[in-house]
C-alpha atoms as a PDB file:
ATOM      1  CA  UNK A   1       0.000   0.000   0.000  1.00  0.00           C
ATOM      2  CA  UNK A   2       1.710   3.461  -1.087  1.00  0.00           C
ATOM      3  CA  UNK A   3       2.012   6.033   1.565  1.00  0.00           C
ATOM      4  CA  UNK A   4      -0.609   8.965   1.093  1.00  0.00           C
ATOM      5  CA  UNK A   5       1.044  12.654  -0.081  1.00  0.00           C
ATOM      6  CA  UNK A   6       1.875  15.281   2.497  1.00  0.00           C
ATOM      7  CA  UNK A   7      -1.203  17.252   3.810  1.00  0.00           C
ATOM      8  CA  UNK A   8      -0.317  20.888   2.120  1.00  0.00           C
ATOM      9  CA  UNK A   9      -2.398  23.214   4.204  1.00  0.00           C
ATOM     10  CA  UNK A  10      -3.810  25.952   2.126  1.00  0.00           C
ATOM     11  CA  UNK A  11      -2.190  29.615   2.713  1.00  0.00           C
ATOM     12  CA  UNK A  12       0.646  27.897   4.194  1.00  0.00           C
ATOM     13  CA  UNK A  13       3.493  30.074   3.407  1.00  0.00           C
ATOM     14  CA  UNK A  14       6.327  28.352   5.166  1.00  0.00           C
ATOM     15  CA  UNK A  15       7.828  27.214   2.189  1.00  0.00           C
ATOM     16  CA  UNK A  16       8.619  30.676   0.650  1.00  0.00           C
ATOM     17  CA  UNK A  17      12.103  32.205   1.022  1.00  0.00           C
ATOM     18  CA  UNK A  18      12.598  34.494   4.301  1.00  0.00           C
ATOM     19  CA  UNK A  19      13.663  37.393   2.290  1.00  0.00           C
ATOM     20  CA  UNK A  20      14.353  39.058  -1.272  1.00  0.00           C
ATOM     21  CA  UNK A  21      16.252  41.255  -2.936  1.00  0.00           C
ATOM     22  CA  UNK A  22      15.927  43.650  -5.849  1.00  0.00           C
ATOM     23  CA  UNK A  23      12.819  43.640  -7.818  1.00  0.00           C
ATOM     24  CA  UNK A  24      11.104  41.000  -5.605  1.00  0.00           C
ATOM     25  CA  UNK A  25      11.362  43.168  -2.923  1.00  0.00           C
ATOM     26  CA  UNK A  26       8.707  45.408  -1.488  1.00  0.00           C
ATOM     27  CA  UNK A  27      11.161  47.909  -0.212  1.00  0.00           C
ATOM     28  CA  UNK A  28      12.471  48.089  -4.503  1.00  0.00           C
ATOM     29  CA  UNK A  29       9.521  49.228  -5.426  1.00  0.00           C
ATOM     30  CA  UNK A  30       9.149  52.117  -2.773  1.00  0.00           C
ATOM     31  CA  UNK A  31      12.141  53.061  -3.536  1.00  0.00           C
ATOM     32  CA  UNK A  32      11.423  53.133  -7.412  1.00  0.00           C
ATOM     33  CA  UNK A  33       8.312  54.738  -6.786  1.00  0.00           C
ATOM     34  CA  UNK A  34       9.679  57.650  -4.580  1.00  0.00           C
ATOM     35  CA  UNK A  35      12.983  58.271  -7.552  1.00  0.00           C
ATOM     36  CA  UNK A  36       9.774  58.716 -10.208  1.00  0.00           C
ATOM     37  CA  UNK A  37       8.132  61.280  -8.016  1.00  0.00           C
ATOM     38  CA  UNK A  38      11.062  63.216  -6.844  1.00  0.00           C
ATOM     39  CA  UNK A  39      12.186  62.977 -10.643  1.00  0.00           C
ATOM     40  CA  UNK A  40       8.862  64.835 -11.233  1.00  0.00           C
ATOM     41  CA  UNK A  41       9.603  67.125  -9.153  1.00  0.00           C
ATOM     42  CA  UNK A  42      13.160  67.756 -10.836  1.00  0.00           C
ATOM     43  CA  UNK A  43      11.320  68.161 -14.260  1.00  0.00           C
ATOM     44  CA  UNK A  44       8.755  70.315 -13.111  1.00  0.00           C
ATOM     45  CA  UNK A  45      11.959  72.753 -11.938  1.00  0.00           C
ATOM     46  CA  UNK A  46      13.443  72.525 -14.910  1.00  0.00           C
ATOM     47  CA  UNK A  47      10.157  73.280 -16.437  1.00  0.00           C
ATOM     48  CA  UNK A  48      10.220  76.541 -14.391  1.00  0.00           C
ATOM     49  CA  UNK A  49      13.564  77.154 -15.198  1.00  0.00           C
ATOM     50  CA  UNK A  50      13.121  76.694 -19.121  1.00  0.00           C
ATOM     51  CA  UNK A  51       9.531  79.164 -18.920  1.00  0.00           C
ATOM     52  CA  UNK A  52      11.054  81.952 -17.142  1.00  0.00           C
ATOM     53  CA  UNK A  53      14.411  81.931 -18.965  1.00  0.00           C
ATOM     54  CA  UNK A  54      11.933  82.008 -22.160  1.00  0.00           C
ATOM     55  CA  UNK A  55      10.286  84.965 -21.374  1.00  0.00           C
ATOM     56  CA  UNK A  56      13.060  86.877 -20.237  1.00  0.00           C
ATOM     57  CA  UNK A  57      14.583  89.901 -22.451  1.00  0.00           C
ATOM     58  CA  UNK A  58      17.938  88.783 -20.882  1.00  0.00           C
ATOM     59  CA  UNK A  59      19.075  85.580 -19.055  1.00  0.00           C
ATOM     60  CA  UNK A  60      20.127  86.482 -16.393  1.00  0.00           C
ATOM     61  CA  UNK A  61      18.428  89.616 -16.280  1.00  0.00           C
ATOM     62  CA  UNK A  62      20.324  92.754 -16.012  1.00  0.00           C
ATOM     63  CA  UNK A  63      22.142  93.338 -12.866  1.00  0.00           C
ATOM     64  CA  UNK A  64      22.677  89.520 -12.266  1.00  0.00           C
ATOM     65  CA  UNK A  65      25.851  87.869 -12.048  1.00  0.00           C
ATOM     66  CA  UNK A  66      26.713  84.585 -13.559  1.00  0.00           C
ATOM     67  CA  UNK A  67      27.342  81.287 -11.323  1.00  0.00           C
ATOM     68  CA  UNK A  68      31.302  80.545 -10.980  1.00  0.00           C
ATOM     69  CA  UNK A  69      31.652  77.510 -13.118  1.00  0.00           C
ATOM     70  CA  UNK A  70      34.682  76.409 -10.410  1.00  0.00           C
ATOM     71  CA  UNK A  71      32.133  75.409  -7.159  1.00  0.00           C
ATOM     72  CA  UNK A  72      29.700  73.781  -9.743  1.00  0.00           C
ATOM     73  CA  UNK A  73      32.319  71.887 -11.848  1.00  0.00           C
ATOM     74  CA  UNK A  74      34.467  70.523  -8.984  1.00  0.00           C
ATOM     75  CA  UNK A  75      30.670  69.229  -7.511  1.00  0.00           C
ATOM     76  CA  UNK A  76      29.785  67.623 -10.118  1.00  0.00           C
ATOM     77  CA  UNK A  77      33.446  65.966 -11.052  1.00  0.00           C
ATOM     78  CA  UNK A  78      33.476  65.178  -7.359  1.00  0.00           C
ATOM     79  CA  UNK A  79      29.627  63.656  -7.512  1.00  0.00           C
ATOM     80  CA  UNK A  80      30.767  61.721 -10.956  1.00  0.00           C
ATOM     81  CA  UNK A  81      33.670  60.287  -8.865  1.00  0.00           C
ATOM     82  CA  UNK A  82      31.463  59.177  -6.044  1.00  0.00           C
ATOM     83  CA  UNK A  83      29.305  56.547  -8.273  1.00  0.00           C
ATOM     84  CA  UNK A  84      32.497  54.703  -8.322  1.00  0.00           C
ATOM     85  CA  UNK A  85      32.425  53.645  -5.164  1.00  0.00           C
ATOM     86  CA  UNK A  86      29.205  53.309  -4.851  1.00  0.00           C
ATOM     87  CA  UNK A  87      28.397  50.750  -7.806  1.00  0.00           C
ATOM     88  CA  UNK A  88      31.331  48.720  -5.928  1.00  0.00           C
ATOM     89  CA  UNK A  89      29.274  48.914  -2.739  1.00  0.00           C
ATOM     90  CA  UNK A  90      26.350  47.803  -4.672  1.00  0.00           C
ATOM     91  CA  UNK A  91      28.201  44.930  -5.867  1.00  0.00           C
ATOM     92  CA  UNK A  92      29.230  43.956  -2.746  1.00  0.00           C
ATOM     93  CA  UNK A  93      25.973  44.040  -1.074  1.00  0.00           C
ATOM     94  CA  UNK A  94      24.483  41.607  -4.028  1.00  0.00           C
ATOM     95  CA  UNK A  95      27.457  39.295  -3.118  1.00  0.00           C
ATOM     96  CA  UNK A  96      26.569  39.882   1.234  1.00  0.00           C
ATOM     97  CA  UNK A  97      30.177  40.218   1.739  1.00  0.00           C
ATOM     98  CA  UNK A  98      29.894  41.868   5.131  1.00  0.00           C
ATOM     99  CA  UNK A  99      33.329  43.620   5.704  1.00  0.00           C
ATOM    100  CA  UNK A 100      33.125  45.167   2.457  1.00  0.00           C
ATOM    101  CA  UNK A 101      29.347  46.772   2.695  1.00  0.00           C
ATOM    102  CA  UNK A 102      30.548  47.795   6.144  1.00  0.00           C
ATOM    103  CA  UNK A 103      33.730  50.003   4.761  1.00  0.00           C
ATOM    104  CA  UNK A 104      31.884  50.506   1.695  1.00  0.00           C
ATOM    105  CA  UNK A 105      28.890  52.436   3.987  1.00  0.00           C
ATOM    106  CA  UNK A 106      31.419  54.169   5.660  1.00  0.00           C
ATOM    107  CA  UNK A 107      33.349  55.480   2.305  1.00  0.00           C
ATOM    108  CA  UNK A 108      30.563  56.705   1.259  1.00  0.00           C
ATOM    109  CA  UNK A 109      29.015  58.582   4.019  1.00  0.00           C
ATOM    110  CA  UNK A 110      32.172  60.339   4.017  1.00  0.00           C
ATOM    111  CA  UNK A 111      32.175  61.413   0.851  1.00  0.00           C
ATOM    112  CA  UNK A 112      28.511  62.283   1.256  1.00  0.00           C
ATOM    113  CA  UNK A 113      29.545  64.734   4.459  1.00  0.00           C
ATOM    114  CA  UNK A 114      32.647  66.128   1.856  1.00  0.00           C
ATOM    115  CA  UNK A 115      30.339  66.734  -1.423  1.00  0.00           C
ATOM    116  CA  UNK A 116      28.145  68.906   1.256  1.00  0.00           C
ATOM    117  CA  UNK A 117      31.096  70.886   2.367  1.00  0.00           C
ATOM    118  CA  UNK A 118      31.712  71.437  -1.566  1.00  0.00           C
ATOM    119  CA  UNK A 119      28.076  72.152  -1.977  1.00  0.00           C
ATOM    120  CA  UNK A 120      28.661  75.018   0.308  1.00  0.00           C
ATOM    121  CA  UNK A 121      30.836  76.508  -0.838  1.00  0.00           C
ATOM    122  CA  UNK A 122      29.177  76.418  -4.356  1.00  0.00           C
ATOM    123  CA  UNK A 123      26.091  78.437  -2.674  1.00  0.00           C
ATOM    124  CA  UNK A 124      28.354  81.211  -2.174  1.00  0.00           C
ATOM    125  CA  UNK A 125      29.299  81.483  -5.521  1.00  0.00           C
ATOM    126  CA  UNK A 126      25.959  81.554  -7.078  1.00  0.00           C
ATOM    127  CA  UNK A 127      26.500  85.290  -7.608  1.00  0.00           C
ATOM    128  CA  UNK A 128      22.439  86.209  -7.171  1.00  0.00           C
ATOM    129  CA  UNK A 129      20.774  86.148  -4.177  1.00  0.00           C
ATOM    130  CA  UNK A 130      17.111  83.900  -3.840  1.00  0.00           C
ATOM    131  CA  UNK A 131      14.865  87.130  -3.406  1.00  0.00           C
ATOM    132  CA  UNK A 132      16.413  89.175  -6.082  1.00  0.00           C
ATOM    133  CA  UNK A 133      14.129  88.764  -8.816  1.00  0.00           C
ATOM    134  CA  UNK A 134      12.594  85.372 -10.740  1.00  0.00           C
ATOM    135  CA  UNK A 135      16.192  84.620 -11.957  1.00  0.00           C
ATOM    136  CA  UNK A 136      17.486  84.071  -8.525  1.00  0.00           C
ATOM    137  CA  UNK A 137      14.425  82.427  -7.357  1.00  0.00           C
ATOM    138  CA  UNK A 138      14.491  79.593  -9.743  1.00  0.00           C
ATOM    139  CA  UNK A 139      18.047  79.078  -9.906  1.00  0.00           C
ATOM    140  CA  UNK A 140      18.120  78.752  -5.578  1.00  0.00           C
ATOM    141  CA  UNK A 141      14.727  76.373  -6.212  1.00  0.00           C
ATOM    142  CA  UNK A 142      16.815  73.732  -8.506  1.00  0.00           C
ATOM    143  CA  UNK A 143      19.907  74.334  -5.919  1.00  0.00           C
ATOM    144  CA  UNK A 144      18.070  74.087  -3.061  1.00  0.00           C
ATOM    145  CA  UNK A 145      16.072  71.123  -4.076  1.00  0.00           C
ATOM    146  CA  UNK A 146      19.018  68.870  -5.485  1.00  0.00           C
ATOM    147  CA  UNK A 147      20.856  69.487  -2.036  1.00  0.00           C
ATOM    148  CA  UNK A 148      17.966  68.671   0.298  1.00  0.00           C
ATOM    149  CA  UNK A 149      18.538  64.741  -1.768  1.00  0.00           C
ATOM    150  CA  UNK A 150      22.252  64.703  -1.227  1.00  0.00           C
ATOM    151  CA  UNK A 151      21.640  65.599   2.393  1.00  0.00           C
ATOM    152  CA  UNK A 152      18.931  63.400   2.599  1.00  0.00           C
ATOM    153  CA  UNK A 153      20.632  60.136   0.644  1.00  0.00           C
ATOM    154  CA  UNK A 154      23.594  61.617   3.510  1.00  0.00           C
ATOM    155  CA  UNK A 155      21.267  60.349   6.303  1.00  0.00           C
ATOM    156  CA  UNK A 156      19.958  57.478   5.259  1.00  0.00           C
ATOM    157  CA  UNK A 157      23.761  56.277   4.309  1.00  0.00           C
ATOM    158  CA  UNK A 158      24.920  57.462   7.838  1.00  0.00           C
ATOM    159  CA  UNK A 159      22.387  55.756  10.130  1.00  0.00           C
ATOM    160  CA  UNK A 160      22.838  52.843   7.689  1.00  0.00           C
ATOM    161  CA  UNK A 161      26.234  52.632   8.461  1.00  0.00           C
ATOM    162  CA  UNK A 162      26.159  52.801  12.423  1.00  0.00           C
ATOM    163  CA  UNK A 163      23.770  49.980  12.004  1.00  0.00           C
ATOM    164  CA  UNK A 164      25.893  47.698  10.045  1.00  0.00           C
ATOM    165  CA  UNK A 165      28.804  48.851  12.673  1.00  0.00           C
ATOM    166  CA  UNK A 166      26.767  47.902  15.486  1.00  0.00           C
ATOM    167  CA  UNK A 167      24.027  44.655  14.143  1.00  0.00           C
ATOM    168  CA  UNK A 168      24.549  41.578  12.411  1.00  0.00           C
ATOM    169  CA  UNK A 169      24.391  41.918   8.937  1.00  0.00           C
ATOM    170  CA  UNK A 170      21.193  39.952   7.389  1.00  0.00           C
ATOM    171  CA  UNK A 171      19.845  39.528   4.398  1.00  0.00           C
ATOM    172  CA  UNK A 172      17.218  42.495   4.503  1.00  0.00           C
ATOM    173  CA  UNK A 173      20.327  44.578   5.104  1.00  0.00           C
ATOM    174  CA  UNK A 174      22.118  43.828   2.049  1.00  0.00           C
ATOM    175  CA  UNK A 175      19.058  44.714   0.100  1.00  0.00           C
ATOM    176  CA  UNK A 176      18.465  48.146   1.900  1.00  0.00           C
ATOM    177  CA  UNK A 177      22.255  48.755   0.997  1.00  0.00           C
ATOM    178  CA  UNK A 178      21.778  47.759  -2.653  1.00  0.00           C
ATOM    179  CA  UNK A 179      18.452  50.467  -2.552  1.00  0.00           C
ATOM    180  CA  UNK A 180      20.529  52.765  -0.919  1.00  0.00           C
ATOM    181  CA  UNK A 181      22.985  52.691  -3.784  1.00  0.00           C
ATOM    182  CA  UNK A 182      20.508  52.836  -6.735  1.00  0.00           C
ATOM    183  CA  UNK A 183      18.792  56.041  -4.788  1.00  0.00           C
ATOM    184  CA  UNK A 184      22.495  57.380  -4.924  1.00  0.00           C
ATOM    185  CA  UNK A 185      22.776  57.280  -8.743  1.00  0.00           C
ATOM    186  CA  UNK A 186      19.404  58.797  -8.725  1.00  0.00           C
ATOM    187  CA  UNK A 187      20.971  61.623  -7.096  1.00  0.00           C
ATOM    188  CA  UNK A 188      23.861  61.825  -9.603  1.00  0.00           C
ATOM    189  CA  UNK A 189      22.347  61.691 -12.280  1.00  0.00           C
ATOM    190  CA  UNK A 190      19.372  64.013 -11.623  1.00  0.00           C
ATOM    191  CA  UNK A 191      21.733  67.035 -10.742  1.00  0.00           C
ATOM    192  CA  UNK A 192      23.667  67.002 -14.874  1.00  0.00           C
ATOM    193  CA  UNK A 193      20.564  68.319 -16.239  1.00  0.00           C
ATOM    194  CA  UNK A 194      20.490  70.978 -13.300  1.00  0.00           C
ATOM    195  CA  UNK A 195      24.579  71.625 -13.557  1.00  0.00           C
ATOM    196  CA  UNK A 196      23.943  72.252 -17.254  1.00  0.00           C
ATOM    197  CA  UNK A 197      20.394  74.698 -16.692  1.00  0.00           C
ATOM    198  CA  UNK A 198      22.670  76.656 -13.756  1.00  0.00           C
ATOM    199  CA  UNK A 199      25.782  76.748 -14.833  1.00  0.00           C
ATOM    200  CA  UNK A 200      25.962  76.732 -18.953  1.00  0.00           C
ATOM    201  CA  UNK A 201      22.217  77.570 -20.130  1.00  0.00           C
ATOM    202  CA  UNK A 202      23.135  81.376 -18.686  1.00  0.00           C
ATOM    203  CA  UNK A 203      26.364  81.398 -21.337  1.00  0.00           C
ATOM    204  CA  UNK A 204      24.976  79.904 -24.550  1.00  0.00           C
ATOM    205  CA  UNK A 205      21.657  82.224 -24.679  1.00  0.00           C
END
């Protein structure tokens, strides 16, 4: 007599996997979602940006001074750089090697806290202030709003990296790492457009 087949209770999901990464991951797709909406935003700026300059006799307007193309060029040489790194972290996360995401986390949150310093400085040199006229508004907008990102991707990567520092590394954590790193080349890639609109739309027009 052959022996009957397992009982398979109905809803039972013990069999599944205990965690996920990339696109079969819930946390992926917030992530995703929240790089389309902030990448609205970015194009809505632009969008500002592009109107104003277009119905302006002069860009910038008389009496404004153009950006320094130093601060903005060393940023965004320095920001280029950074992706470096940070696809190797990404890597490293997909392959859970947990010395490597740990130094990797901390690279990278220190080049986060430097590319703010930079940042800084660049502010200085905008050469128009916010609430001079539409000019300055919009170009202190797009600044403004690309910086609150790099401080906020700044966080996230610093709090990340006390907790690999101070928890057991597990699987959920080498996904939130890998996230962490694709929101970071969100970052980079969203301020070129911006570096060109600030820095080089002003001298071809």
């Amino acid at each position: 007599m052959s022996e009957a087949p397992p009982i398979r209770v109905v809803g039972d999901v013990a069999h599944f996997p205990g965690s996920a990464t990339g696109a079969r991951h819930l946390v992926w797709w917030g992530n995703l979602g929240f790089m389309l909406i902030e990448g609205t935003a970015f194009l809505l700026a632009g969008g500002a940006y592009l109107y104003l300059m277009g119905h302006s006799p002069g860009w910038p307007p008389q009496g404004d001074g153009l950006p320094d193309l130093l601060g903005g060029t060393v940023f965004t040489l320095c920001l280029l750089a950074s992706e470096l790194p940070n696809r190797w972290l990404s890597a490293q996360a997909k392959a859970k090697n947990e010395r490597h995401v740990r130094l990797g986390s901390l690279l990278m949150t220190g080049l986060g806290l430097i590319l703010i310093g930079i940042r800084a400085l660049e502010l200085g040199h905008l050469n128009v202030r916010w609430d001079q006229d539409a000019y300055g508004s919009v170009v202190w907008m797009l600044m403004v709003l690309h910086t609150s990102h790099v401080a906020t991707d700044l966080g996230d990567t610093g709090v990340q990296m006390v907790w690999l520092f101070t928890h057991e590394i597990g699987d959920d954590q080498y996904a939130d790492v890998s996230d962490n790193c694709n929101y970071w080349t969100f970052v980079v890639l969203a301020w070129l457009p911006i570096y060109i609109l600030v820095y080089w739309m002003p001298r071809w027009v």
